[in-house]
PDB file of N, CA and C in Angstrom:
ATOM      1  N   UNK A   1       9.247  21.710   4.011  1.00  0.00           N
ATOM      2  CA  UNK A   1       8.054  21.604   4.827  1.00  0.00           C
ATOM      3  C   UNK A   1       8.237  20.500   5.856  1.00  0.00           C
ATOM      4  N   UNK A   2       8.565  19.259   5.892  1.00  0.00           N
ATOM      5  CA  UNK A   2       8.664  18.261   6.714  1.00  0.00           C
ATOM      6  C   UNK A   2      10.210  18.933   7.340  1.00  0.00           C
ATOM      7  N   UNK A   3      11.099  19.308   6.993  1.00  0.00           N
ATOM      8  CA  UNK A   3      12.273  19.326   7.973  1.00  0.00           C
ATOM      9  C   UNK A   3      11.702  20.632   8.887  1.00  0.00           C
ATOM     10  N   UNK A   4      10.522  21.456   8.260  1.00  0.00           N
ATOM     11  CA  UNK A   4      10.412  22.748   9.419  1.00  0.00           C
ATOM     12  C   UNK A   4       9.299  21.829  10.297  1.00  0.00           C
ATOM     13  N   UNK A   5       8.613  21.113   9.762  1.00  0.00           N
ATOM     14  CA  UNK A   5       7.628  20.469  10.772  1.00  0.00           C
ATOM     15  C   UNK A   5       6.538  21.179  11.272  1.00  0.00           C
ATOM     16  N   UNK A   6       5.134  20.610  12.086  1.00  0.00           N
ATOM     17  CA  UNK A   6       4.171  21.018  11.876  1.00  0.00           C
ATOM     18  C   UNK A   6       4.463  22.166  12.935  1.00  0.00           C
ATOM     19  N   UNK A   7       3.605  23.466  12.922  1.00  0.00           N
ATOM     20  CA  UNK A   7       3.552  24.356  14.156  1.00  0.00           C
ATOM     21  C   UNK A   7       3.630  23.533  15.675  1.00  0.00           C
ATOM     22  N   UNK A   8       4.446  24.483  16.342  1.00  0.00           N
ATOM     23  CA  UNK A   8       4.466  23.856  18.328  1.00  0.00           C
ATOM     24  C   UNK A   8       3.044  23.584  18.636  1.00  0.00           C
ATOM     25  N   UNK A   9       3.202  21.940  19.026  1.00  0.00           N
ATOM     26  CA  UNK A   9       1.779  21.714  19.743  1.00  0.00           C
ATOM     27  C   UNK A   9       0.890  21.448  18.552  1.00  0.00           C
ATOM     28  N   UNK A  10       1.169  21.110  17.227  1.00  0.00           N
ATOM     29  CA  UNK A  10       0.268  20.713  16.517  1.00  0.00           C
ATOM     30  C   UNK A  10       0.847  19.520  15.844  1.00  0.00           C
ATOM     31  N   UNK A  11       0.054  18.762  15.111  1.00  0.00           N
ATOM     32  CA  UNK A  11       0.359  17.901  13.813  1.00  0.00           C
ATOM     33  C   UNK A  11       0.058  18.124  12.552  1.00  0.00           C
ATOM     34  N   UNK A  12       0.851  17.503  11.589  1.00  0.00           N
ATOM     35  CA  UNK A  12       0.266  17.316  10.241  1.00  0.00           C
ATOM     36  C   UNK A  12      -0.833  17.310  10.086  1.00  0.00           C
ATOM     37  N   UNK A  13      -1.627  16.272  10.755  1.00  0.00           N
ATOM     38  CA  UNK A  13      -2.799  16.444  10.626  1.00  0.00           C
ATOM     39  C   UNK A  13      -4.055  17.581  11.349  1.00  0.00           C
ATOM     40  N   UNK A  14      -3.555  18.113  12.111  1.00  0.00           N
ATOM     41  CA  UNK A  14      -4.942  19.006  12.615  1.00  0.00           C
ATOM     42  C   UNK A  14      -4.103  20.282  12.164  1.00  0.00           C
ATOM     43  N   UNK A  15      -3.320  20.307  11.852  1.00  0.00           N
ATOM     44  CA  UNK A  15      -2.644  22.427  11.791  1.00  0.00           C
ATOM     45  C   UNK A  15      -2.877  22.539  10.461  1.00  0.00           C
ATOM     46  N   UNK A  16      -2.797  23.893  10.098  1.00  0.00           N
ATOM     47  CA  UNK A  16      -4.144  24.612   9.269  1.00  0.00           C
ATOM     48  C   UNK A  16      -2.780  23.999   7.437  1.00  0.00           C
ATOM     49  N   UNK A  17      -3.876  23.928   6.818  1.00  0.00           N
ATOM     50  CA  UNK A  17      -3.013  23.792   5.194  1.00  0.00           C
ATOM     51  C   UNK A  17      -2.908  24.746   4.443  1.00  0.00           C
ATOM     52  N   UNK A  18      -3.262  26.057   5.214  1.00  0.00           N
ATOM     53  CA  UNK A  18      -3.447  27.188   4.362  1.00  0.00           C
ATOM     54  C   UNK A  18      -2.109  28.069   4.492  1.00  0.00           C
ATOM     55  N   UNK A  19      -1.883  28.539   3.438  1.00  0.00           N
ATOM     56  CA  UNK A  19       0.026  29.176   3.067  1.00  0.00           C
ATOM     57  C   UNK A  19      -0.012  30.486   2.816  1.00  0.00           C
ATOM     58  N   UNK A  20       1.036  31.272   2.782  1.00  0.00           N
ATOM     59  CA  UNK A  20       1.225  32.288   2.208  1.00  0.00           C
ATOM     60  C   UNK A  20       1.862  33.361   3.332  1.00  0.00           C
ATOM     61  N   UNK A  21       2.220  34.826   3.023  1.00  0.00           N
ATOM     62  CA  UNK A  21       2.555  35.528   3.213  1.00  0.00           C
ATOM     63  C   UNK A  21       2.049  35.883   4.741  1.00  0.00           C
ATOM     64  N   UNK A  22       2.531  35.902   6.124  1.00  0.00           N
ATOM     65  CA  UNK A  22       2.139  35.712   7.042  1.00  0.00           C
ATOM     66  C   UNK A  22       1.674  34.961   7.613  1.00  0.00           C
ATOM     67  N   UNK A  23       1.667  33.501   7.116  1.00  0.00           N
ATOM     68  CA  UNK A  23       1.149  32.329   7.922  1.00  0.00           C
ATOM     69  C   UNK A  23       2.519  31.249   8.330  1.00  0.00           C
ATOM     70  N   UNK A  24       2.230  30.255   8.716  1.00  0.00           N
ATOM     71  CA  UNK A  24       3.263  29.511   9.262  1.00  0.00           C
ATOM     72  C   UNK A  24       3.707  29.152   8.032  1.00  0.00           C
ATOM     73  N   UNK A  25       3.185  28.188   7.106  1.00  0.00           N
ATOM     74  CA  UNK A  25       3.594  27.613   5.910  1.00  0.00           C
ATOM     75  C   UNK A  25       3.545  28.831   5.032  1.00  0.00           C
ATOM     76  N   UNK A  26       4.289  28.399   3.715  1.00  0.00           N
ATOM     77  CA  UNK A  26       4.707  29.234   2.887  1.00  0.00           C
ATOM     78  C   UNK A  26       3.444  28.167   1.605  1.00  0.00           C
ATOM     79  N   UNK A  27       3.131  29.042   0.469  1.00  0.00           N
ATOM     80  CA  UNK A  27       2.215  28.570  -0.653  1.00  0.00           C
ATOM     81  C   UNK A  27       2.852  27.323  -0.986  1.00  0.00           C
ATOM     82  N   UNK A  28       4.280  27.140  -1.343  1.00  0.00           N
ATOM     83  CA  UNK A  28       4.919  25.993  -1.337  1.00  0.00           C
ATOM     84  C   UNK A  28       4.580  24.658  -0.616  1.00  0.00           C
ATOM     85  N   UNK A  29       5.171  25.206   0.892  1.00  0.00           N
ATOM     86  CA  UNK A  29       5.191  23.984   1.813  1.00  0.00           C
ATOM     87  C   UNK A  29       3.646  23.586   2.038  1.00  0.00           C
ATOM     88  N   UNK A  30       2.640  24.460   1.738  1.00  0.00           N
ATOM     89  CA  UNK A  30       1.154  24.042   2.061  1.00  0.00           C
ATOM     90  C   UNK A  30       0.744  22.996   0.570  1.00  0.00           C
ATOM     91  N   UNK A  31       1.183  23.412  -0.258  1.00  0.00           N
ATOM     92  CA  UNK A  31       1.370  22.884  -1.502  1.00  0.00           C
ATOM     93  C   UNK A  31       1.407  21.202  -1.359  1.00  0.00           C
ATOM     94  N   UNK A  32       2.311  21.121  -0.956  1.00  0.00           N
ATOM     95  CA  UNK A  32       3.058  19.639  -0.363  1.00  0.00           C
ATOM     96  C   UNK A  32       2.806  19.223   0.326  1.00  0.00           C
ATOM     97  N   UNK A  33       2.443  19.883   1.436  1.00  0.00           N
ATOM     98  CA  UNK A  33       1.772  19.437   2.546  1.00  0.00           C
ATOM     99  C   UNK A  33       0.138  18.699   1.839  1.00  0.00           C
ATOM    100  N   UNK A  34      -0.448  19.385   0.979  1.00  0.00           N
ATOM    101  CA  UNK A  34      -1.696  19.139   0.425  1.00  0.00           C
ATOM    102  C   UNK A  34      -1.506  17.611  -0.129  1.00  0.00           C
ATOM    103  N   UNK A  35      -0.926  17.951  -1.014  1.00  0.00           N
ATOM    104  CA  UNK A  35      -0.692  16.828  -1.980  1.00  0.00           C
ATOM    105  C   UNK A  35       0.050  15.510  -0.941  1.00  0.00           C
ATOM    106  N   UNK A  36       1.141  15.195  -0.466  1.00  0.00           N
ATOM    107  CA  UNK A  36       1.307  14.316   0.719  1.00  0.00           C
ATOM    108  C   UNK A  36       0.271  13.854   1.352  1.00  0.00           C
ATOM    109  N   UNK A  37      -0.259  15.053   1.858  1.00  0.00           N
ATOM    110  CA  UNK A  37      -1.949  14.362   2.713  1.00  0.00           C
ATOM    111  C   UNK A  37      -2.635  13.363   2.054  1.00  0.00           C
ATOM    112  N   UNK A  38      -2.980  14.208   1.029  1.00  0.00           N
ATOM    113  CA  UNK A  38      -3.921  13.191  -0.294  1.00  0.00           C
ATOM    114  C   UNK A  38      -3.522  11.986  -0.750  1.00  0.00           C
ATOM    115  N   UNK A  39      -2.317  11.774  -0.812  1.00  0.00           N
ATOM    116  CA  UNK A  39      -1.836  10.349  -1.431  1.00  0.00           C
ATOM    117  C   UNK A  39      -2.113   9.385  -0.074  1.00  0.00           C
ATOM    118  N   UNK A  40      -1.483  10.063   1.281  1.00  0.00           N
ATOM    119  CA  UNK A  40      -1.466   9.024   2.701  1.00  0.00           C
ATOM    120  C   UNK A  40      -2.757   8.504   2.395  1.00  0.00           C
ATOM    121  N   UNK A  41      -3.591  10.088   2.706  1.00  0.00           N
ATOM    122  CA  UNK A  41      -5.390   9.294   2.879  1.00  0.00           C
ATOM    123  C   UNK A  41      -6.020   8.721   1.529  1.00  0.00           C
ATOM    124  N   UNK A  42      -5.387   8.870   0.020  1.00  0.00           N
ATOM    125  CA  UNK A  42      -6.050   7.659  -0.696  1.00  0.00           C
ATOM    126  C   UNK A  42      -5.416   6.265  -0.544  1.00  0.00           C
ATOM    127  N   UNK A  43      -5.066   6.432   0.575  1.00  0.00           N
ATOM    128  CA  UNK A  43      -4.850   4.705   0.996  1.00  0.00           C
ATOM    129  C   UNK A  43      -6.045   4.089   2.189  1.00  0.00           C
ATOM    130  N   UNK A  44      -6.695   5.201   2.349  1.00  0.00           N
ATOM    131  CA  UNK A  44      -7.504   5.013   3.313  1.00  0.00           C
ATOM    132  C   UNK A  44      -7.072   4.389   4.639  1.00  0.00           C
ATOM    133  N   UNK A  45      -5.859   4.942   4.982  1.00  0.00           N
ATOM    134  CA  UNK A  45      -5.231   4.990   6.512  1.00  0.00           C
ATOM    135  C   UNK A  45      -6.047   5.535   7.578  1.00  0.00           C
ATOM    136  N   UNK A  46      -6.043   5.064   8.746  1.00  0.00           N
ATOM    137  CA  UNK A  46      -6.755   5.395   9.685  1.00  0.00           C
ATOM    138  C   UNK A  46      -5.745   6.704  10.405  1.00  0.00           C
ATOM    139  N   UNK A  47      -6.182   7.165  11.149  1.00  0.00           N
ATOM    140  CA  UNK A  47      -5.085   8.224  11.681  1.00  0.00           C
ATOM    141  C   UNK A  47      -3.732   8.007  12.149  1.00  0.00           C
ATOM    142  N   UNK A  48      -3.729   6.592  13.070  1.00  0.00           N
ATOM    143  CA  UNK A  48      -2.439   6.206  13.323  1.00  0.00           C
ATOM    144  C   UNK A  48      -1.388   6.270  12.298  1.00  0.00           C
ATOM    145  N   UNK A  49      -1.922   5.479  11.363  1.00  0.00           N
ATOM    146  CA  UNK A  49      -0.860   5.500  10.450  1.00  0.00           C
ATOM    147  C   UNK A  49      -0.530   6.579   9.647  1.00  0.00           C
ATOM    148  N   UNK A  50      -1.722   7.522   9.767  1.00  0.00           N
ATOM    149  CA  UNK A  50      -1.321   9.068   8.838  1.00  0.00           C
ATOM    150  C   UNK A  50      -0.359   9.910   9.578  1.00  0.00           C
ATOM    151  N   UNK A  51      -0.079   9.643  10.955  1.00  0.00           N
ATOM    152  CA  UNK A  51       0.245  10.285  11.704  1.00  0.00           C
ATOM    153  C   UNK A  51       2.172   9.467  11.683  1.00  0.00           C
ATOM    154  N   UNK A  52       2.193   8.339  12.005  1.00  0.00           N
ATOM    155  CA  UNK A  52       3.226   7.335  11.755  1.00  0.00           C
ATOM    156  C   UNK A  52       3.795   7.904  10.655  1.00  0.00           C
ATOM    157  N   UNK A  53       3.221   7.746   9.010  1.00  0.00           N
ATOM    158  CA  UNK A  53       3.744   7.990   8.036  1.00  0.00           C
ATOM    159  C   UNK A  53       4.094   9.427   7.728  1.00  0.00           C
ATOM    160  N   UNK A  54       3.528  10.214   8.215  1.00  0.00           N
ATOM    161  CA  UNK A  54       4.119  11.933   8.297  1.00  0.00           C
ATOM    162  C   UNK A  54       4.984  12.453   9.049  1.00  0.00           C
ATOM    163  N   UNK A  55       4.867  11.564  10.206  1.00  0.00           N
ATOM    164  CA  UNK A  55       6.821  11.506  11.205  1.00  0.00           C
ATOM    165  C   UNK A  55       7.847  10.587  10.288  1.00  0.00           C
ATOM    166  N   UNK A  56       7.491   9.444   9.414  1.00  0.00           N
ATOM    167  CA  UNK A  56       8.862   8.733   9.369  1.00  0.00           C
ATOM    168  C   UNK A  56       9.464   9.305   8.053  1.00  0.00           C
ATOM    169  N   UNK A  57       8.519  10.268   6.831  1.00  0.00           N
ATOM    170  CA  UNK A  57       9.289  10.805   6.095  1.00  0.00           C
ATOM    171  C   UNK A  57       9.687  11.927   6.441  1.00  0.00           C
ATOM    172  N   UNK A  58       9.609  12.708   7.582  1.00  0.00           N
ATOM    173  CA  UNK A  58      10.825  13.979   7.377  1.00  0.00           C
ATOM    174  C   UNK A  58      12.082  13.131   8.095  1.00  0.00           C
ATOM    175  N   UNK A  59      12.034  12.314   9.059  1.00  0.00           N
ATOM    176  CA  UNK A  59      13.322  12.051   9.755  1.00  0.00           C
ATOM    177  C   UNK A  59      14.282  11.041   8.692  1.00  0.00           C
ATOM    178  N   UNK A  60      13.349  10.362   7.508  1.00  0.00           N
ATOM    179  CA  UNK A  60      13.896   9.643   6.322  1.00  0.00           C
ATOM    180  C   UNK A  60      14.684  11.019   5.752  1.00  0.00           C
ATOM    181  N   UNK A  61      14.080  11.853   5.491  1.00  0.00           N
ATOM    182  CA  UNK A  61      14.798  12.882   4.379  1.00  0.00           C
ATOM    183  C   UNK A  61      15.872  13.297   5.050  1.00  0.00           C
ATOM    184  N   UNK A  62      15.972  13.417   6.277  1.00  0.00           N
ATOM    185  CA  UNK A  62      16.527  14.204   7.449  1.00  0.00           C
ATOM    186  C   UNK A  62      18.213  12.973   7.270  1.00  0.00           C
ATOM    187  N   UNK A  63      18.000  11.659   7.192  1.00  0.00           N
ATOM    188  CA  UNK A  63      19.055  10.944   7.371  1.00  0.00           C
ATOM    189  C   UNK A  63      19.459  10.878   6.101  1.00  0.00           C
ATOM    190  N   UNK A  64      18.933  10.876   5.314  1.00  0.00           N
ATOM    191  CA  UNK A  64      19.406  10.855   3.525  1.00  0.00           C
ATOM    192  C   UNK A  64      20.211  12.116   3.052  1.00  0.00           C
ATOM    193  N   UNK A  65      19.785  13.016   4.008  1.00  0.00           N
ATOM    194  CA  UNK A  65      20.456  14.570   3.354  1.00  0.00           C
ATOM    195  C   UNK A  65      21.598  14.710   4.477  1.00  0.00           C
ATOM    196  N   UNK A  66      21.997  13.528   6.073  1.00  0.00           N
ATOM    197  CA  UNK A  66      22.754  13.816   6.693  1.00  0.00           C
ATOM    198  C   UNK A  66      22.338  15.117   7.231  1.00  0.00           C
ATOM    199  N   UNK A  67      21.634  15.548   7.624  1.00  0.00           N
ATOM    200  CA  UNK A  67      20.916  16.459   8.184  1.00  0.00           C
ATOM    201  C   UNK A  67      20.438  16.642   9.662  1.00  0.00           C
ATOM    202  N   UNK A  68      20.242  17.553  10.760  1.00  0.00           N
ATOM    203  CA  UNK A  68      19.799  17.063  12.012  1.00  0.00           C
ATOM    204  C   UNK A  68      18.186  16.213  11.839  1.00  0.00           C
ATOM    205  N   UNK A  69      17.815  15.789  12.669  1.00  0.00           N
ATOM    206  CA  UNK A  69      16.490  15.539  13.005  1.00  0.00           C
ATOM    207  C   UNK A  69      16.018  17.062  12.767  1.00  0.00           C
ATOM    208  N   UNK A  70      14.116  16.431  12.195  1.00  0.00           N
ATOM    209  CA  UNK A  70      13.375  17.686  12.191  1.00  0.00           C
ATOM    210  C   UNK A  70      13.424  18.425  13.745  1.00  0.00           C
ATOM    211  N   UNK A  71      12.382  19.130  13.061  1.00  0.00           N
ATOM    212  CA  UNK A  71      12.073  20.565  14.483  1.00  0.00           C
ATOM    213  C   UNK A  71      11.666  19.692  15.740  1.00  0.00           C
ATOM    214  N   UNK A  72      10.875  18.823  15.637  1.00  0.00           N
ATOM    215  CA  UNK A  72       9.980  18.558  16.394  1.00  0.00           C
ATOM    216  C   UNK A  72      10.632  17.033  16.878  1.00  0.00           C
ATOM    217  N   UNK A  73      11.635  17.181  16.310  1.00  0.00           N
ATOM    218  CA  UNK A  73      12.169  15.346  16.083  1.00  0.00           C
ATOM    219  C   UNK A  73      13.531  15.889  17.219  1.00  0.00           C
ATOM    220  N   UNK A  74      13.956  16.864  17.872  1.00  0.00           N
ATOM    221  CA  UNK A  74      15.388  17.229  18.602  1.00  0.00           C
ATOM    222  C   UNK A  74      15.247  17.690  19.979  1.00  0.00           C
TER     223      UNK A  74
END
C-alpha cells in the first residue's frame, strides 16, 4: 500500500479507505491504510504531520527493501 501510494492527485489523507474488487486499494492495502491512519491520529497530530508521517514511511520502507522511491516519490 505505501510503495503503490495514494491515487494521482490525492493523499493519504483525503482518498477514499474503501477496498476491494474494482477500487484503487485492494481489502488489504485499505486494511493498513485504516489501521496506520488510526495510530498517526491517536497521537493527535495535526495534518501536517499526518501528512509528513505518511510520506516518510513508504520512502523508509522503499530504502530498507533497496527499492525505487514510491509512485508518487519518482
Amino acid at each position: 500500500m505505501f510503495k503503490k501510494g495514494p491515487p494521482e492527485n490525492e493523499g493519504f489523507m483525503w482518498c477514499s479507505k474503501e477496498g476491494g474488487q474494482g477500487l484503487y486499494w485492494s481489502e488489504e492495502e485499505t486494511g493498513a491504510l485504516k489501521m496506520v491512519s488510526g495510530l498517526v491520529l491517536d497521537y493527535q497530530w495535526d495534518s501536517s504531520e499526518y501528512s509528513i508521517m505518511l510520506h516518510a514511511i513508504p520512502i523508509e520502507i522503499c530504502l530498507k527493501t533497496n527499492n525505487k522511491k514510491p509512485n508518487n516519490e519518482n
